[in-house]
C-alpha atoms as a PDB file:
ATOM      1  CA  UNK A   1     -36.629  22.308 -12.189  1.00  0.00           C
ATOM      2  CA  UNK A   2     -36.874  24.207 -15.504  1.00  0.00           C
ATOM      3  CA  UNK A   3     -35.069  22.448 -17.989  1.00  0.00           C
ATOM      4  CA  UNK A   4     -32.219  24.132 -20.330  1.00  0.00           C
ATOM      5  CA  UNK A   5     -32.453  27.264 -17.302  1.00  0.00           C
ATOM      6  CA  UNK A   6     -29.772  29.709 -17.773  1.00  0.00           C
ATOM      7  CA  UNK A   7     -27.592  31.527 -15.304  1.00  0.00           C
ATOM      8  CA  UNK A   8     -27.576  35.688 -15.040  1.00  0.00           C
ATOM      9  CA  UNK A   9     -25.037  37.706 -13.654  1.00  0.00           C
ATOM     10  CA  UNK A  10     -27.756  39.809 -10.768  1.00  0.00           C
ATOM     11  CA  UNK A  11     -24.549  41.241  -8.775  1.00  0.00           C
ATOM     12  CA  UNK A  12     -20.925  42.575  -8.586  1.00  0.00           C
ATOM     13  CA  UNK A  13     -19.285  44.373  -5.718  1.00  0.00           C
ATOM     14  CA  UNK A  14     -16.690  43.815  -3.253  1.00  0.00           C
ATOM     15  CA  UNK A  15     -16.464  40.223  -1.535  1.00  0.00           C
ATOM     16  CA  UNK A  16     -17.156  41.316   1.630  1.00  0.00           C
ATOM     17  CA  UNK A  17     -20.730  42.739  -0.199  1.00  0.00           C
ATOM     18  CA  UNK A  18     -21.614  40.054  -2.329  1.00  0.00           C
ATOM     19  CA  UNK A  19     -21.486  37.116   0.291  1.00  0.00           C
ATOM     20  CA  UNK A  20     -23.580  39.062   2.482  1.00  0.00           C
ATOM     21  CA  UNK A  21     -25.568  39.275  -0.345  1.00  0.00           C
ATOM     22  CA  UNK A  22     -25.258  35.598  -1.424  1.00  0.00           C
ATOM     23  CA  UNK A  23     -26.046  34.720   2.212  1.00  0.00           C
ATOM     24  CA  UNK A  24     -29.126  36.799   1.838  1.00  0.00           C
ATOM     25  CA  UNK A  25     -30.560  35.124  -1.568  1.00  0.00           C
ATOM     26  CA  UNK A  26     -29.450  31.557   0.195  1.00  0.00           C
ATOM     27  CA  UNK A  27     -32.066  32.294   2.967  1.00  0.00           C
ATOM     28  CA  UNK A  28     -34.301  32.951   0.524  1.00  0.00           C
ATOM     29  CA  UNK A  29     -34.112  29.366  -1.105  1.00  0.00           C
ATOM     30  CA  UNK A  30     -31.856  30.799  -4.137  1.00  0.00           C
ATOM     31  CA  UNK A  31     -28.720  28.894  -4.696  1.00  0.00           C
ATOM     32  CA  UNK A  32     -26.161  31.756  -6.189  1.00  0.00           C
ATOM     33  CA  UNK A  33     -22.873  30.841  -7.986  1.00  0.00           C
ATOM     34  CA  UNK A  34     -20.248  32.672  -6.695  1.00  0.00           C
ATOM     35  CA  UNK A  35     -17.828  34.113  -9.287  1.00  0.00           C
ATOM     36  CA  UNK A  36     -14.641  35.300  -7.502  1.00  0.00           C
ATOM     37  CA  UNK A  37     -11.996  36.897 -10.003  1.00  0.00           C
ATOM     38  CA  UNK A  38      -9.662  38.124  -7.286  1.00  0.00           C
ATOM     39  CA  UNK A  39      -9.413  34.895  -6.024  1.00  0.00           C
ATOM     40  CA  UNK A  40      -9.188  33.033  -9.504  1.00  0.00           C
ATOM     41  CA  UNK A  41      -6.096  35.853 -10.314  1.00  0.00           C
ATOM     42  CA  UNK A  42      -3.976  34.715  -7.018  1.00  0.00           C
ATOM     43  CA  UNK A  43      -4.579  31.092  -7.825  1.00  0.00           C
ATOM     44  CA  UNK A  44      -3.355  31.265 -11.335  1.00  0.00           C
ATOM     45  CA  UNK A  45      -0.502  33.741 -10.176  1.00  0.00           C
ATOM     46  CA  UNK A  46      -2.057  37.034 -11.920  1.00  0.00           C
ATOM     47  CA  UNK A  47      -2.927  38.458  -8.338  1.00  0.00           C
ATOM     48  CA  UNK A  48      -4.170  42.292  -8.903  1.00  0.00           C
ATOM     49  CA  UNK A  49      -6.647  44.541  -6.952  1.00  0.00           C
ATOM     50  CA  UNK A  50      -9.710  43.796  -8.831  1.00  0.00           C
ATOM     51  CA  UNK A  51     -12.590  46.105  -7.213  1.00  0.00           C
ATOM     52  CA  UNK A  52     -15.971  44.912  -7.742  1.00  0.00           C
ATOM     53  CA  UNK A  53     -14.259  41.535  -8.844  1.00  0.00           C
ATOM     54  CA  UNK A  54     -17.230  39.120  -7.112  1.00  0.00           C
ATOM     55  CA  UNK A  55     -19.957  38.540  -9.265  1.00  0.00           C
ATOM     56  CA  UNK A  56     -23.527  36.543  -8.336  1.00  0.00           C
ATOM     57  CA  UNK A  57     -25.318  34.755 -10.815  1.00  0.00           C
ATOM     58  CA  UNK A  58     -28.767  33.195 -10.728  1.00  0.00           C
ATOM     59  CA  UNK A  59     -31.110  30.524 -12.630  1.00  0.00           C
ATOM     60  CA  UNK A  60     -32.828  32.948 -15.166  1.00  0.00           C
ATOM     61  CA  UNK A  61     -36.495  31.961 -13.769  1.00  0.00           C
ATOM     62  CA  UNK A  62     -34.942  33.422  -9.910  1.00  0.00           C
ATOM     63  CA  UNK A  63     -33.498  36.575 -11.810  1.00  0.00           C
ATOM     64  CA  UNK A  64     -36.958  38.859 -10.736  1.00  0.00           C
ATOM     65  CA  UNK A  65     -36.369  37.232  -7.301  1.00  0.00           C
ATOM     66  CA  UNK A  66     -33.123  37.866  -6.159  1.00  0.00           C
ATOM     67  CA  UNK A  67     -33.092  41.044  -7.333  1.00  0.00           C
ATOM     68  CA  UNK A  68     -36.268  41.967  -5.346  1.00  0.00           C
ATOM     69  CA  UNK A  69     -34.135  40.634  -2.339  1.00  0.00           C
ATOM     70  CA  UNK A  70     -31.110  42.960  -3.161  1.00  0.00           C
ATOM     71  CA  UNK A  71     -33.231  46.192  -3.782  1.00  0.00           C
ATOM     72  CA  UNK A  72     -34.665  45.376  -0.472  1.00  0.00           C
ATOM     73  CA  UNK A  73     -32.043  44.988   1.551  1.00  0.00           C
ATOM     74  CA  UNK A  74     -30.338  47.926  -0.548  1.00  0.00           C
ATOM     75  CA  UNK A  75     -33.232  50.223  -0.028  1.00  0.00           C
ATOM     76  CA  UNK A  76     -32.919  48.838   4.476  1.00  0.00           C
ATOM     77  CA  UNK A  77     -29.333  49.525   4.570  1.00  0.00           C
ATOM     78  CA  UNK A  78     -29.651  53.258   2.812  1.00  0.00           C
ATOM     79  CA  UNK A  79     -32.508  54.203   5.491  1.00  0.00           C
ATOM     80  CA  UNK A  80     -30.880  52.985   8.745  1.00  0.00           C
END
């Protein structure tokens, strides 16, 4: 492991998008933090629609990666 690796925000959508997403970059032997602000609002008692509130981050060395892996499936889901 790289030492003093940072993370990078790659992704924000909808939930529903980003853990398909997340699921996607998993499979691919990238471990994604999951950053859920819709869910951190109803916890703390701030509940609001937040759209886009999910965000993915990734070690910076995966950055070129994982974003290869969204644009992919991005560019599959477009032509079907």
């Amino acid at each position: 492991m790289k030492d003093r690796a940072k993370h990078i925000l790659i992704y924000r959508d909808s939930e529903i998008n980003a853990l398909r997403i997340a699921k996607l970059l998993r499979d691919n032997a990238i471990n994604p933090i999951i950053k859920n602000e819709f869910q951190q609002s109803l916890v703390s008692g701030f509940g609001t629609n937040y759209e886009n509130s999910v965000e993915i981050w990734v070690l910076d060395y995966e950055v070129s990666k994982a974003k290869q892996i969204i644009d992919d499936e991005n560019n599959k889901t477009t032509t079907t």
